[in-house]
Structures are given as C-alpha cells and as structure tokens.
PDB file of N, CA and C in Angstrom:
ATOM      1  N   UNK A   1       0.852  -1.173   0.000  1.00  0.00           N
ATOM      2  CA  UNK A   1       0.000   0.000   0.000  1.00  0.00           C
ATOM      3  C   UNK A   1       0.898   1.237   0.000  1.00  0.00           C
ATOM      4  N   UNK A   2       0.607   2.221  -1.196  1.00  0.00           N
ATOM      5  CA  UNK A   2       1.879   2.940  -1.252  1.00  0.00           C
ATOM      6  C   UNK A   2       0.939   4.243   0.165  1.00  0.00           C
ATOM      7  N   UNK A   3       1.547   5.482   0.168  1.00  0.00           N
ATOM      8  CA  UNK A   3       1.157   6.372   1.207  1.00  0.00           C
ATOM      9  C   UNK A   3       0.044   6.994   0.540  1.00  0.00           C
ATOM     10  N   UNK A   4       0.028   7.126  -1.019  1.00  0.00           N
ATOM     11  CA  UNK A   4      -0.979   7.955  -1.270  1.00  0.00           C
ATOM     12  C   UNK A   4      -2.557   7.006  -0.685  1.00  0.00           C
ATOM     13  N   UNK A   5      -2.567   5.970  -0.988  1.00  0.00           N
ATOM     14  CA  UNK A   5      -3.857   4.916  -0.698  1.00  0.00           C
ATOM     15  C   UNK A   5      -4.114   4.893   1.141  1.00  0.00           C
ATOM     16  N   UNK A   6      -2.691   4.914   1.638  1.00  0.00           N
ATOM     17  CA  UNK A   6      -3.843   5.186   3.564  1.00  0.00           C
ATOM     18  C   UNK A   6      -4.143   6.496   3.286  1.00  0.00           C
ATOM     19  N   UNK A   7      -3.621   7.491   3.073  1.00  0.00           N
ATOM     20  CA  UNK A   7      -3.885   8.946   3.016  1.00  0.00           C
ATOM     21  C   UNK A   7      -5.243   8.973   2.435  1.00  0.00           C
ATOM     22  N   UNK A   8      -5.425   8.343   1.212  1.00  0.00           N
ATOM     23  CA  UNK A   8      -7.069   8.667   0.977  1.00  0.00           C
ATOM     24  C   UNK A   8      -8.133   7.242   1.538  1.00  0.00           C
ATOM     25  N   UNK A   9      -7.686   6.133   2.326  1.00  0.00           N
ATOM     26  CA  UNK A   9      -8.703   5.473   3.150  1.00  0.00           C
ATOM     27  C   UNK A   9      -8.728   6.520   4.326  1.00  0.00           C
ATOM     28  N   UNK A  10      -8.555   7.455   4.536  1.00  0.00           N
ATOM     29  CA  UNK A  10      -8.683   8.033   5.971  1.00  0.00           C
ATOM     30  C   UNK A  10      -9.379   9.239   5.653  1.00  0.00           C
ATOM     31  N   UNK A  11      -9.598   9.628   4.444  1.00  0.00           N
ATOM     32  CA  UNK A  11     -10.121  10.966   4.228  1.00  0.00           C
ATOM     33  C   UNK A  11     -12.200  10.913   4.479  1.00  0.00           C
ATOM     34  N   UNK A  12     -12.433   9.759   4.301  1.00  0.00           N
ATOM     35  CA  UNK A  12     -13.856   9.959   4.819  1.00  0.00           C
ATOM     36  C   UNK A  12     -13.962  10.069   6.310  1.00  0.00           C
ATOM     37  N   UNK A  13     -12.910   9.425   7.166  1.00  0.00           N
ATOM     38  CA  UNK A  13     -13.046  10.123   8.294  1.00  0.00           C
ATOM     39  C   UNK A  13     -12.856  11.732   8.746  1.00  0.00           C
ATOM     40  N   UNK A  14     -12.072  12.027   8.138  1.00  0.00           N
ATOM     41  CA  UNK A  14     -11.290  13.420   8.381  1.00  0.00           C
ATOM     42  C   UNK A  14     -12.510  14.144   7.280  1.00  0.00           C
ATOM     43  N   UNK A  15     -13.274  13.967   6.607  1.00  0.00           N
ATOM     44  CA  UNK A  15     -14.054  14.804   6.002  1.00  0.00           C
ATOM     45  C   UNK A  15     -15.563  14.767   6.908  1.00  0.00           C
ATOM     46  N   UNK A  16     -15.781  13.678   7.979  1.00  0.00           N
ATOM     47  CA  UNK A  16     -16.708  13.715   9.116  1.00  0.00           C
ATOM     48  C   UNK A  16     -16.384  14.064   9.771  1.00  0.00           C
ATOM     49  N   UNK A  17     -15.494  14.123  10.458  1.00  0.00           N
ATOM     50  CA  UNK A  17     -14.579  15.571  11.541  1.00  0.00           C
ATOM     51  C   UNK A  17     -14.866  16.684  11.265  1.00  0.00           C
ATOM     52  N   UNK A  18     -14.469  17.210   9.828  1.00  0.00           N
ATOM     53  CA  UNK A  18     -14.082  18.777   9.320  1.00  0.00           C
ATOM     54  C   UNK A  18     -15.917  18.938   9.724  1.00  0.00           C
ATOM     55  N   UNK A  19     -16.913  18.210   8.798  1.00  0.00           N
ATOM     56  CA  UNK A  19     -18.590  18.588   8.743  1.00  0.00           C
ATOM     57  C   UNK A  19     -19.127  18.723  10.416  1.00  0.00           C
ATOM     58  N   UNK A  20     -18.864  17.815  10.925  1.00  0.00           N
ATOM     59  CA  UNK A  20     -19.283  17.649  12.173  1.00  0.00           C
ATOM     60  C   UNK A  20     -19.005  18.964  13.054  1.00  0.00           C
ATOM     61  N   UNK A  21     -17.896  18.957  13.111  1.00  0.00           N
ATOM     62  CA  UNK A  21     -16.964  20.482  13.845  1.00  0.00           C
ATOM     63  C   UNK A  21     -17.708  21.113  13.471  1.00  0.00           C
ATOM     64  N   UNK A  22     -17.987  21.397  12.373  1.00  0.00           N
ATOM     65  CA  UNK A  22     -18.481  22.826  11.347  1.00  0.00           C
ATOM     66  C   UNK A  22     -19.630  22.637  11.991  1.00  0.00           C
ATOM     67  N   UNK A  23     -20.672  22.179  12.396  1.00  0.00           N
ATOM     68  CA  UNK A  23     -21.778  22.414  12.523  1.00  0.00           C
ATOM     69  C   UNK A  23     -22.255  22.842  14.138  1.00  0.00           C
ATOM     70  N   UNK A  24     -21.220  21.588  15.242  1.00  0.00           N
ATOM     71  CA  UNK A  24     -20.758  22.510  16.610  1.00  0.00           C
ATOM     72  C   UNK A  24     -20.614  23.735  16.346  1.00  0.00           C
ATOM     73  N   UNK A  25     -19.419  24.258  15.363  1.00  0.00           N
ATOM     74  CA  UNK A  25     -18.960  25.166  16.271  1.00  0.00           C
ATOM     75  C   UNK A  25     -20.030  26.661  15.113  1.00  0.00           C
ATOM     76  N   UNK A  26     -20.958  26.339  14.230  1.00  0.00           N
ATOM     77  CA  UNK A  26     -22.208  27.055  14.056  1.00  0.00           C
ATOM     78  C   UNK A  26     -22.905  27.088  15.476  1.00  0.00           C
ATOM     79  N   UNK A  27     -23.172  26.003  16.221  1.00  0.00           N
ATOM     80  CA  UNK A  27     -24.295  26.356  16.953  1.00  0.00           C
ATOM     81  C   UNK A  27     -23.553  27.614  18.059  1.00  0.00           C
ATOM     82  N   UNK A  28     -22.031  26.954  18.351  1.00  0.00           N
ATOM     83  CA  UNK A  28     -21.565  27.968  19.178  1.00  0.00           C
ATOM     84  C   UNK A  28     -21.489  29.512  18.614  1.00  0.00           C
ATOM     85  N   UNK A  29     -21.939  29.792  17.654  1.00  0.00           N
ATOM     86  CA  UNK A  29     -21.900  31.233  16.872  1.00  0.00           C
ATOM     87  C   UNK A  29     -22.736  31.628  16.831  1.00  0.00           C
ATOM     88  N   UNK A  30     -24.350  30.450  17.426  1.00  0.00           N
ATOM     89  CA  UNK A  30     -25.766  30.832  16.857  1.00  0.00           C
ATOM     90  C   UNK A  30     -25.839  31.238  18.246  1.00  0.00           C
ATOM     91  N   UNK A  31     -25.254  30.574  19.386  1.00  0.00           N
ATOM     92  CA  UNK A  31     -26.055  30.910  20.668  1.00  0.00           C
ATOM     93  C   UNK A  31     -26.135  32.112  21.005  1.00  0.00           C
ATOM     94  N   UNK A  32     -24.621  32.718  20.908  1.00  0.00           N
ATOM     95  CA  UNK A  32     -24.724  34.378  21.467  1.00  0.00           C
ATOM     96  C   UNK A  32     -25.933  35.219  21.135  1.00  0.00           C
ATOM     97  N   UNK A  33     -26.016  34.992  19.279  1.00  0.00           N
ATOM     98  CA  UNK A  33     -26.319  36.130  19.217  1.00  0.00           C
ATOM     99  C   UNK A  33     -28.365  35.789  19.141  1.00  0.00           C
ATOM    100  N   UNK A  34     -28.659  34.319  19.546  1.00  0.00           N
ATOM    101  CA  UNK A  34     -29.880  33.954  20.210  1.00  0.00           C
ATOM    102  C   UNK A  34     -29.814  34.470  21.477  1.00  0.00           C
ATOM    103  N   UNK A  35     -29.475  34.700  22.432  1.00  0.00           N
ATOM    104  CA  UNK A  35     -29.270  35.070  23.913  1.00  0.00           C
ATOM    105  C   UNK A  35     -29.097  36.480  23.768  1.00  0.00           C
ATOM    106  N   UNK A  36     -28.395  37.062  22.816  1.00  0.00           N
ATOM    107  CA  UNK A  36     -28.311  38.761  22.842  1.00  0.00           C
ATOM    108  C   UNK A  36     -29.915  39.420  22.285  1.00  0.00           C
ATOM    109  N   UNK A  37     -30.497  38.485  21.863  1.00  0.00           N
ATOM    110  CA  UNK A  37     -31.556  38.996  20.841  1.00  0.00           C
ATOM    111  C   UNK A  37     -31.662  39.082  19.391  1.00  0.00           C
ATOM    112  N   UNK A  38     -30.586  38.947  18.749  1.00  0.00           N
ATOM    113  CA  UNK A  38     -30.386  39.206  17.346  1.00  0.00           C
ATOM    114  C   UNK A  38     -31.554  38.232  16.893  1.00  0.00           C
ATOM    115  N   UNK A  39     -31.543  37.005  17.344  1.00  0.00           N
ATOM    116  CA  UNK A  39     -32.106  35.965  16.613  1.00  0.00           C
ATOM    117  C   UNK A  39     -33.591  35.549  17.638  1.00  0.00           C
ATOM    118  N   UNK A  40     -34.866  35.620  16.993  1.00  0.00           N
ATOM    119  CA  UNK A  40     -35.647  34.923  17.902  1.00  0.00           C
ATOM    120  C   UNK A  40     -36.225  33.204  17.718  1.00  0.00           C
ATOM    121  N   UNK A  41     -37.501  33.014  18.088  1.00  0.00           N
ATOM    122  CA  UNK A  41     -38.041  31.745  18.312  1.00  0.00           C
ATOM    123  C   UNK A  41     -37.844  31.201  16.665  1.00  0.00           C
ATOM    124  N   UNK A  42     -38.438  32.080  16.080  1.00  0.00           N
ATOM    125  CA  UNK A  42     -39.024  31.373  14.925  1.00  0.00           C
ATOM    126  C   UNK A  42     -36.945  31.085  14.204  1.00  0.00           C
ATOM    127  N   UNK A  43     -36.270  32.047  14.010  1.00  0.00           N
ATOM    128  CA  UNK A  43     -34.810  31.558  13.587  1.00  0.00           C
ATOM    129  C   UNK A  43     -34.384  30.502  13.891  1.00  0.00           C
ATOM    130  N   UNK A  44     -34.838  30.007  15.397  1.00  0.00           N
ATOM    131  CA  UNK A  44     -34.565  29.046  16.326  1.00  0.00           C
ATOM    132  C   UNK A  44     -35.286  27.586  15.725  1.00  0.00           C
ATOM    133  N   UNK A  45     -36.715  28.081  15.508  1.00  0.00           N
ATOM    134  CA  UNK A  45     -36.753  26.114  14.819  1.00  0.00           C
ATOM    135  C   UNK A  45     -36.325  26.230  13.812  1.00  0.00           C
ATOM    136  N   UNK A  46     -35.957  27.115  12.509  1.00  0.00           N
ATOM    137  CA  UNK A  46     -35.144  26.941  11.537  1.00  0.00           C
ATOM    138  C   UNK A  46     -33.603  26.064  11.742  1.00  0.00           C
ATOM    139  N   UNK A  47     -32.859  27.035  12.541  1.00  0.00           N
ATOM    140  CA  UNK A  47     -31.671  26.740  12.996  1.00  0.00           C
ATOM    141  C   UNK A  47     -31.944  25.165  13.154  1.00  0.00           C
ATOM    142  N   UNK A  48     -32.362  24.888  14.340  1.00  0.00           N
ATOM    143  CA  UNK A  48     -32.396  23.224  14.185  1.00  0.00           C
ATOM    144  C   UNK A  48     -32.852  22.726  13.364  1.00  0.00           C
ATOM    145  N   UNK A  49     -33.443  22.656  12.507  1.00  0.00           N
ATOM    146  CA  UNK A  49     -33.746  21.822  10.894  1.00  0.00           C
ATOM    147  C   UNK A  49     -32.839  21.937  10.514  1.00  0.00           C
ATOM    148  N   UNK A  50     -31.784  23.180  10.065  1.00  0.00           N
ATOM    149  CA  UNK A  50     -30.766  23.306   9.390  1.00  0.00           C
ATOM    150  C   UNK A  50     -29.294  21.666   9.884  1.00  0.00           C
ATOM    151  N   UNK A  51     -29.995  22.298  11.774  1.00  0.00           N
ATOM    152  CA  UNK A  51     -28.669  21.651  12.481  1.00  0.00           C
ATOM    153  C   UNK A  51     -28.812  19.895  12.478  1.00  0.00           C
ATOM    154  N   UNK A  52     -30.332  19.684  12.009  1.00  0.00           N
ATOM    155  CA  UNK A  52     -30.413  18.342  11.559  1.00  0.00           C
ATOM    156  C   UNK A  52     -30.289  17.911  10.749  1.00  0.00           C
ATOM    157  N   UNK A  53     -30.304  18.804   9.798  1.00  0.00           N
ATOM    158  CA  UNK A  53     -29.954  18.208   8.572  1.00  0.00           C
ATOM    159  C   UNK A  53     -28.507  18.416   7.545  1.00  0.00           C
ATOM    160  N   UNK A  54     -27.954  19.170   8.491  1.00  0.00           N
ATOM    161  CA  UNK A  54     -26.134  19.077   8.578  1.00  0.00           C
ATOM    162  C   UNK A  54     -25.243  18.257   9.036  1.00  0.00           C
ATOM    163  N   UNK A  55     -25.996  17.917  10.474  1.00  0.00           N
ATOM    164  CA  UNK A  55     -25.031  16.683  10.972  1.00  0.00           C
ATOM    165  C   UNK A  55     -25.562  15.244  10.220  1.00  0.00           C
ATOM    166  N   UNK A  56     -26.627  15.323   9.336  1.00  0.00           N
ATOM    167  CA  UNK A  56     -26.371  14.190   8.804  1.00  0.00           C
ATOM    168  C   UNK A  56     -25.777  14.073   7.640  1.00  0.00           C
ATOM    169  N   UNK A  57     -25.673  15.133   6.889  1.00  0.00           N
ATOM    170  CA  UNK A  57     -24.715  15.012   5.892  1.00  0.00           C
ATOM    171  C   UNK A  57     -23.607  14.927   6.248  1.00  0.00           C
ATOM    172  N   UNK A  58     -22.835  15.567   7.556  1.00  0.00           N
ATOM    173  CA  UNK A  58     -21.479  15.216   8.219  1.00  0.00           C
ATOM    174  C   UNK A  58     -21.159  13.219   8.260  1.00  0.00           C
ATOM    175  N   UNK A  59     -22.725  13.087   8.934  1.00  0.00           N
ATOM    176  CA  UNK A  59     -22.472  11.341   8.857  1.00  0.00           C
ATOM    177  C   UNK A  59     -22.022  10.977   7.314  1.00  0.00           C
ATOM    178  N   UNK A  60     -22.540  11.469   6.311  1.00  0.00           N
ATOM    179  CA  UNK A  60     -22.460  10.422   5.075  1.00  0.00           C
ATOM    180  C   UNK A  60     -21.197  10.033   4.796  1.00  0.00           C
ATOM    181  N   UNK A  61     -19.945  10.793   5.076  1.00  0.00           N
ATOM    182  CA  UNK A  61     -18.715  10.107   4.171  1.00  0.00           C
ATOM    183  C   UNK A  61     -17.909   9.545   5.481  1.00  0.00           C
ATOM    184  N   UNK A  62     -18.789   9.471   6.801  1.00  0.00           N
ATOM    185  CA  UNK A  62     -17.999   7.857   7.961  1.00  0.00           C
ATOM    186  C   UNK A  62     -18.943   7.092   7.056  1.00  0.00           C
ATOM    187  N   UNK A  63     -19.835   6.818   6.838  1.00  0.00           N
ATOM    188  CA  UNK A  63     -20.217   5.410   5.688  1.00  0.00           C
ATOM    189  C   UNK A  63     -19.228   4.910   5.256  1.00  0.00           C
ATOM    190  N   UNK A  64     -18.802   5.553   4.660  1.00  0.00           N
ATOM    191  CA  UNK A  64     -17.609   5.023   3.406  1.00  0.00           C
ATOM    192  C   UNK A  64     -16.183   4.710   3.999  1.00  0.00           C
ATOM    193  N   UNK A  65     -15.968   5.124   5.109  1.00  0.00           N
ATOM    194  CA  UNK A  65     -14.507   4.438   5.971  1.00  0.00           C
ATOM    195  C   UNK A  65     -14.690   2.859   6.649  1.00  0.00           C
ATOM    196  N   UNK A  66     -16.226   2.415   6.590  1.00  0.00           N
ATOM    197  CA  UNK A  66     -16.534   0.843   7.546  1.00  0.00           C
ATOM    198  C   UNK A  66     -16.124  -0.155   6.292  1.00  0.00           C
ATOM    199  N   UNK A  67     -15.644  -0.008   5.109  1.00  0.00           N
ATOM    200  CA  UNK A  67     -15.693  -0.756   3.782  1.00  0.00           C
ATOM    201  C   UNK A  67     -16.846  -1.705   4.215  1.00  0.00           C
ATOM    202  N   UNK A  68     -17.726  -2.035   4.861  1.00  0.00           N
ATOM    203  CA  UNK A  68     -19.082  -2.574   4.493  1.00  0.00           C
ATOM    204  C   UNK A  68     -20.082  -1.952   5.371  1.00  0.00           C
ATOM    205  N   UNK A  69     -20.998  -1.543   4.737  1.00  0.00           N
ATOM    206  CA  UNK A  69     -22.167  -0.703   5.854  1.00  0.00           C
ATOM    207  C   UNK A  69     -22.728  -1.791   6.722  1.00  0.00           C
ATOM    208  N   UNK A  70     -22.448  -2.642   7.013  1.00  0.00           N
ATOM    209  CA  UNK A  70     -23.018  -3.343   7.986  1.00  0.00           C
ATOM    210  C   UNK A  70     -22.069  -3.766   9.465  1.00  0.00           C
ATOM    211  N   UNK A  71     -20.768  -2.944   9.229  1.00  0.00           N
ATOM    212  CA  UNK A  71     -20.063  -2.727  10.338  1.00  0.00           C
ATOM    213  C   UNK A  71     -20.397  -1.462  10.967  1.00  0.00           C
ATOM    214  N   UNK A  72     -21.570  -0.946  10.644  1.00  0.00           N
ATOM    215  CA  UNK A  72     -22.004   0.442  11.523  1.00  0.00           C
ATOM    216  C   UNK A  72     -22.384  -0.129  12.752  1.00  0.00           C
ATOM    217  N   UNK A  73     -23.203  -0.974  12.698  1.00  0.00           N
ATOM    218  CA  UNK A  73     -23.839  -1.661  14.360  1.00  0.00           C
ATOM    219  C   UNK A  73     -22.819  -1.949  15.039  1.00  0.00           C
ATOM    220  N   UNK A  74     -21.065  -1.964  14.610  1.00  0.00           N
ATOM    221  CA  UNK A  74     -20.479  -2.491  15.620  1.00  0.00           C
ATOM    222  C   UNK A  74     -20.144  -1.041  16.521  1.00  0.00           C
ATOM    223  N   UNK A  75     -20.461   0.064  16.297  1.00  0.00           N
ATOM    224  CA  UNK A  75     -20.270   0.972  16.768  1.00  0.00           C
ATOM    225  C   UNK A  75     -21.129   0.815  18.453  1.00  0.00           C
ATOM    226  N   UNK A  76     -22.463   0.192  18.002  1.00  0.00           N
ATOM    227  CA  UNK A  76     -23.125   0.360  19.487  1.00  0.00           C
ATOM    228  C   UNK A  76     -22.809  -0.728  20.195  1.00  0.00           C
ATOM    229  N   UNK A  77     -21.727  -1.664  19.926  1.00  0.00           N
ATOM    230  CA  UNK A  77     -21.033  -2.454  20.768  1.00  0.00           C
ATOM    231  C   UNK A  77     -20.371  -1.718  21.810  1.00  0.00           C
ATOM    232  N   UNK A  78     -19.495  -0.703  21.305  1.00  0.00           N
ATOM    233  CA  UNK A  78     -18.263  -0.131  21.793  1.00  0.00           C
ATOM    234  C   UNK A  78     -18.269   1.118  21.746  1.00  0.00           C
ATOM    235  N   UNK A  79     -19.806   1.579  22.432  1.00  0.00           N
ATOM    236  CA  UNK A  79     -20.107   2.948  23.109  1.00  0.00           C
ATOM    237  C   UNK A  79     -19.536   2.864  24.536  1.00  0.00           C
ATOM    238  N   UNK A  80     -18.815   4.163  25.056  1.00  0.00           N
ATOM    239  CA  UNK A  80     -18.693   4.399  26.248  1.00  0.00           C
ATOM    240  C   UNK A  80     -17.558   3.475  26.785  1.00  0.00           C
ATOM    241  N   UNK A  81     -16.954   2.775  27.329  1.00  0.00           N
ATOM    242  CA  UNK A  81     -16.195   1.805  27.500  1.00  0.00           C
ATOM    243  C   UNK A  81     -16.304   0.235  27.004  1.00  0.00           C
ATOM    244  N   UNK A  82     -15.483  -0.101  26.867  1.00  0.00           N
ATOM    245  CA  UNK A  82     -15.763  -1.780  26.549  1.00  0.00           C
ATOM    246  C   UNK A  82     -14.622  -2.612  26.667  1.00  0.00           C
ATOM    247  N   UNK A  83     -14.781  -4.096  26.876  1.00  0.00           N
ATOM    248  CA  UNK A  83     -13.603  -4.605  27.512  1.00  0.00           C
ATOM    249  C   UNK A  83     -13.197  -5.573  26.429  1.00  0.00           C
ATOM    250  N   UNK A  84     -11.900  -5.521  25.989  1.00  0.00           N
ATOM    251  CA  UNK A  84     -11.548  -6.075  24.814  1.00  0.00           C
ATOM    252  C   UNK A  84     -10.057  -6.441  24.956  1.00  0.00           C
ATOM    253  N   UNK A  85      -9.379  -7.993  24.673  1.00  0.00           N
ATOM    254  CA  UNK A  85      -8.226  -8.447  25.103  1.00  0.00           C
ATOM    255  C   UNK A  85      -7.804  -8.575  26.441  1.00  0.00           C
ATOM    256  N   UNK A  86      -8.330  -8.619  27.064  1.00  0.00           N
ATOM    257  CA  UNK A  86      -8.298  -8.781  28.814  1.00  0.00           C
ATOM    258  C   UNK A  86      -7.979  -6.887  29.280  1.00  0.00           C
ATOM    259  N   UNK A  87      -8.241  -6.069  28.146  1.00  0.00           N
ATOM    260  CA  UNK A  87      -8.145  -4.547  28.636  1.00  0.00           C
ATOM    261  C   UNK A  87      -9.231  -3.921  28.869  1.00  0.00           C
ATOM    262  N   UNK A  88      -9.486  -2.787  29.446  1.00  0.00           N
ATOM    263  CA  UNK A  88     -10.574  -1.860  29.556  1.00  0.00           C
ATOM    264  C   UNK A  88     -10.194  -0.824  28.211  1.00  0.00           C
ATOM    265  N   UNK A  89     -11.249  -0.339  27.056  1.00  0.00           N
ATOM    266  CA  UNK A  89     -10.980   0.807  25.978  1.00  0.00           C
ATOM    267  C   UNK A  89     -11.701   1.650  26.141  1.00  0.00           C
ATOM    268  N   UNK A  90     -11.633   2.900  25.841  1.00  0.00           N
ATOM    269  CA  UNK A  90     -12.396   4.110  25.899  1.00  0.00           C
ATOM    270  C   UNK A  90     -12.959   3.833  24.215  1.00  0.00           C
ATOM    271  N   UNK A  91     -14.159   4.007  24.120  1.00  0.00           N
ATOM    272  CA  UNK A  91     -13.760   3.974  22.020  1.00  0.00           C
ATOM    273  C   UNK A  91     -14.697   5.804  21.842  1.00  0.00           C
ATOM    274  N   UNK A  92     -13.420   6.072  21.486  1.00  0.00           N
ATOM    275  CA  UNK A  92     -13.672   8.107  21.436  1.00  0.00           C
ATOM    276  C   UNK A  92     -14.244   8.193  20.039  1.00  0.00           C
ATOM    277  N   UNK A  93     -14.006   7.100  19.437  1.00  0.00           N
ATOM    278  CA  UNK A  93     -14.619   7.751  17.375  1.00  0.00           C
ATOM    279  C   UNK A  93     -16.074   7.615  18.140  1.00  0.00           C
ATOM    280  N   UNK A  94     -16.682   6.072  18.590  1.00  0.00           N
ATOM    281  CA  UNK A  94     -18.187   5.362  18.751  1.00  0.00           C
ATOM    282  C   UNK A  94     -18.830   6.793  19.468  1.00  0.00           C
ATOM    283  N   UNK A  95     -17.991   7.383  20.598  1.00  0.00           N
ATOM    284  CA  UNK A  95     -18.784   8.196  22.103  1.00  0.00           C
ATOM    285  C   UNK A  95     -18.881   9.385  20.639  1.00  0.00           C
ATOM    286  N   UNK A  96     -18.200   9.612  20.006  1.00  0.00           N
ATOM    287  CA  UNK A  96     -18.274  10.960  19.088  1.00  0.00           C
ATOM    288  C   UNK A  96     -19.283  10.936  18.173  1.00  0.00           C
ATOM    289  N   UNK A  97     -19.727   9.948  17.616  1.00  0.00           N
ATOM    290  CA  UNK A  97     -20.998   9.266  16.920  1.00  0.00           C
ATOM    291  C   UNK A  97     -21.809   9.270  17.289  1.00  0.00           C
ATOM    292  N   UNK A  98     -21.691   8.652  18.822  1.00  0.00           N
ATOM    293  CA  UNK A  98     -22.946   8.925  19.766  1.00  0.00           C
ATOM    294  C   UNK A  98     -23.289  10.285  19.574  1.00  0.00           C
ATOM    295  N   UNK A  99     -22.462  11.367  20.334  1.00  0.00           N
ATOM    296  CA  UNK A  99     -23.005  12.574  20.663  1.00  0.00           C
ATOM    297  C   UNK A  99     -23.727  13.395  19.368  1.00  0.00           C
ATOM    298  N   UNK A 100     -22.650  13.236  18.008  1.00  0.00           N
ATOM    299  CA  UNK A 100     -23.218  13.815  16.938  1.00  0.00           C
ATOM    300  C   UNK A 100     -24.959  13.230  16.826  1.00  0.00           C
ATOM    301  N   UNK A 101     -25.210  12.175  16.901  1.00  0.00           N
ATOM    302  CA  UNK A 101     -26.734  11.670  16.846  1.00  0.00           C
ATOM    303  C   UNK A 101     -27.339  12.290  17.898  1.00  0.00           C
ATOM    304  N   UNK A 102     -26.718  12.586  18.830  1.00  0.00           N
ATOM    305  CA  UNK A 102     -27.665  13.626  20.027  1.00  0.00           C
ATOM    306  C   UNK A 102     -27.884  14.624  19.478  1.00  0.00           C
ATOM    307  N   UNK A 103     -26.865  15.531  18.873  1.00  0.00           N
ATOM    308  CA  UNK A 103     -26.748  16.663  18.132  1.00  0.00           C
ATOM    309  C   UNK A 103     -27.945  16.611  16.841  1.00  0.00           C
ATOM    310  N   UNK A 104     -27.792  15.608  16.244  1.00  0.00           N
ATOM    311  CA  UNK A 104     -29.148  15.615  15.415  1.00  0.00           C
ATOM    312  C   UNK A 104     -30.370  15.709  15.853  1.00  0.00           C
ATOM    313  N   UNK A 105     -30.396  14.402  16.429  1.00  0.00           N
ATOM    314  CA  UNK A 105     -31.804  14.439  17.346  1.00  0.00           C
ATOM    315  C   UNK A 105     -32.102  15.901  18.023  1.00  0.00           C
ATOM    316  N   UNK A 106     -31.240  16.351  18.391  1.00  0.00           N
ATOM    317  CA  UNK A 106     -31.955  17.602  19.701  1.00  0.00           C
ATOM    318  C   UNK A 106     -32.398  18.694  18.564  1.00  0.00           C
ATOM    319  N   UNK A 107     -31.419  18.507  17.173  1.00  0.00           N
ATOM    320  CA  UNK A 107     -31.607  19.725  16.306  1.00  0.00           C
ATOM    321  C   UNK A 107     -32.881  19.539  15.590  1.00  0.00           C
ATOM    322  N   UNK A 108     -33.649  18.022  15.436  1.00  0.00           N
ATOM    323  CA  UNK A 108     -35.017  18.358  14.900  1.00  0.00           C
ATOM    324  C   UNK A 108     -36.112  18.163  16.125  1.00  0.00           C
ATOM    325  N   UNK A 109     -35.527  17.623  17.520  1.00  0.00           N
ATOM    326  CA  UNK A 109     -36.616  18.203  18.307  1.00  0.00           C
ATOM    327  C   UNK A 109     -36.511  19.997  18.580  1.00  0.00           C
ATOM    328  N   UNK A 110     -35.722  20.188  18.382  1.00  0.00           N
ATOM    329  CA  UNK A 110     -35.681  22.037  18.659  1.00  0.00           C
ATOM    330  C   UNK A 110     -36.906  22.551  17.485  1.00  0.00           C
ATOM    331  N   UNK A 111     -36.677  22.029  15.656  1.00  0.00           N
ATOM    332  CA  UNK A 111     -37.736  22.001  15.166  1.00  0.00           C
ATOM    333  C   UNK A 111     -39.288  21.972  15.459  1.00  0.00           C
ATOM    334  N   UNK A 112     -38.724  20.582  15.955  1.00  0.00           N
ATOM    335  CA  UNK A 112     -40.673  20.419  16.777  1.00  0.00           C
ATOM    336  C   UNK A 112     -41.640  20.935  17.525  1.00  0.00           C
ATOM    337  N   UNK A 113     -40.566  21.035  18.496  1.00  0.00           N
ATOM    338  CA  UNK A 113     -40.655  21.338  19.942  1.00  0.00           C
ATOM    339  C   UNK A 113     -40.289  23.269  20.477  1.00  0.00           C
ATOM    340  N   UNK A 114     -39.416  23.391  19.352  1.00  0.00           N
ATOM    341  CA  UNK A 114     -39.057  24.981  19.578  1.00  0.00           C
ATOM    342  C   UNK A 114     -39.314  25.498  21.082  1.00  0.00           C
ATOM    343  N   UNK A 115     -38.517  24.875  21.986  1.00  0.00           N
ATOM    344  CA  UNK A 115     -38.512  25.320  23.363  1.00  0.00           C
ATOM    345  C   UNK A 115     -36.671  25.517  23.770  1.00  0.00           C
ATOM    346  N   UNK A 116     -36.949  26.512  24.713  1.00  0.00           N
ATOM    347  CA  UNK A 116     -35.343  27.276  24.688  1.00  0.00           C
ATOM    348  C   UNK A 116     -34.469  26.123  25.301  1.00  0.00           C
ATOM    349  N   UNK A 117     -35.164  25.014  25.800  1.00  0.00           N
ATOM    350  CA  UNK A 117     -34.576  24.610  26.726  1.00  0.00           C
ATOM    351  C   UNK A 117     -33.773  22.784  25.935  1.00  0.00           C
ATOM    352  N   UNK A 118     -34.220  23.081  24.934  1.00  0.00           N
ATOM    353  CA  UNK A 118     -34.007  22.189  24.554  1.00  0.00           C
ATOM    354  C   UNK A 118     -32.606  22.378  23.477  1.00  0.00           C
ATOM    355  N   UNK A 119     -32.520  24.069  23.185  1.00  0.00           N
ATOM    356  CA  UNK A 119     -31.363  24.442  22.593  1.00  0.00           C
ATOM    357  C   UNK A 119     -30.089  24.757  23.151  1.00  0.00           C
ATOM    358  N   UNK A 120     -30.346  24.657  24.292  1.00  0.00           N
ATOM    359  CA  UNK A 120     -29.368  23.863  25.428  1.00  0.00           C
ATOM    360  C   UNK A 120     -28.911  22.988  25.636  1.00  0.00           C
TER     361      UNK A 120
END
C-alpha cells in the first residue's frame, strides 16, 4: 500500500470531523447572538432543521470508511467503554458518533418542539 492509498482510506473520516466540527462550532456562533436577541423563536426552529440536517450530511462520508455498511452496528457495541483483550478501551470515534446523533436528534426536536430549553 503505497502512502498515497492510507492517506485517501482516511479521508472519509477526516471529512466527518471537518462537517461535524463545522456544525458545533455554528451552533456555538448561533447561541450568542440567540441570547443577545439578534435571533428569535421562529430563527430558532429553523436553525435546528438546518442543524439536523447538517449533521447528517457530516455522517455520510464515515459510511464510506466501515468498507461494508453493515459494520455500523459495531459501533453500538463499543459505546462508552468496553472490555476487549483482557483490557478496559475508551472507544472516542463510537462516544463521538454517539453525541453527533444527540446533536441531530436535539436539532429536529428544537424544530418540533421549539422550546429554549431544549437548545441547550
């Protein structure tokens, strides 16, 4: 495997990083100026439609790093800790997967639900 071929098996991860980030660190740009007033309710269920339907396009190109989509379920094996080779592992990609799906989820209940407390 010469360097150019790991360099581009790794780029669907690193292109779900770059999307994912991008869409955190929107909400961290949306909050201020929701809390200062700039932005009210109704911007607010927009914003989360937007924010749901960003982090899932962030998901689409981790698809393409499992070389078979049916190694996605092994992710909810090895949420949060898990014990593997007589060791204890942290698995930080799975907990980061996790949270981004929180991040979705909360961004189309904010849609739904359009309560402040939930954009929290």
């Amino acid at each position: 495997m010469t360097s150019f071929n790991h360099i581009f098996s790794e780029m669907p991860l690193v292109l779900f990083t770059i999307l994912a980030q991008a869409v955190i660190g929107l909400s961290f740009v949306y909050t201020p100026a929701f809390l200062n007033g700039y932005k009210n309710f109704t911007h607010l269920k927009y914003f989360g439609l937007f924010l749901g339907i960003a982090m899932i396009i962030a998901f689409i190109p981790s698809f393409f790093h499992l070389n078979d989509i049916k190694h996605i379920f092994n992710v909810i094996n090895r949420i949060g800790f898990f014990y593997a080779n007589n060791q204890w592992y942290i698995g930080w990609m799975n907990n980061e997967i996790l949270f981004s799906s929180l991040v979705c989820i909360f961004g189309f209940l904010l849609y739904y639900k359009n309560k402040k407390w939930i954009f929290f």
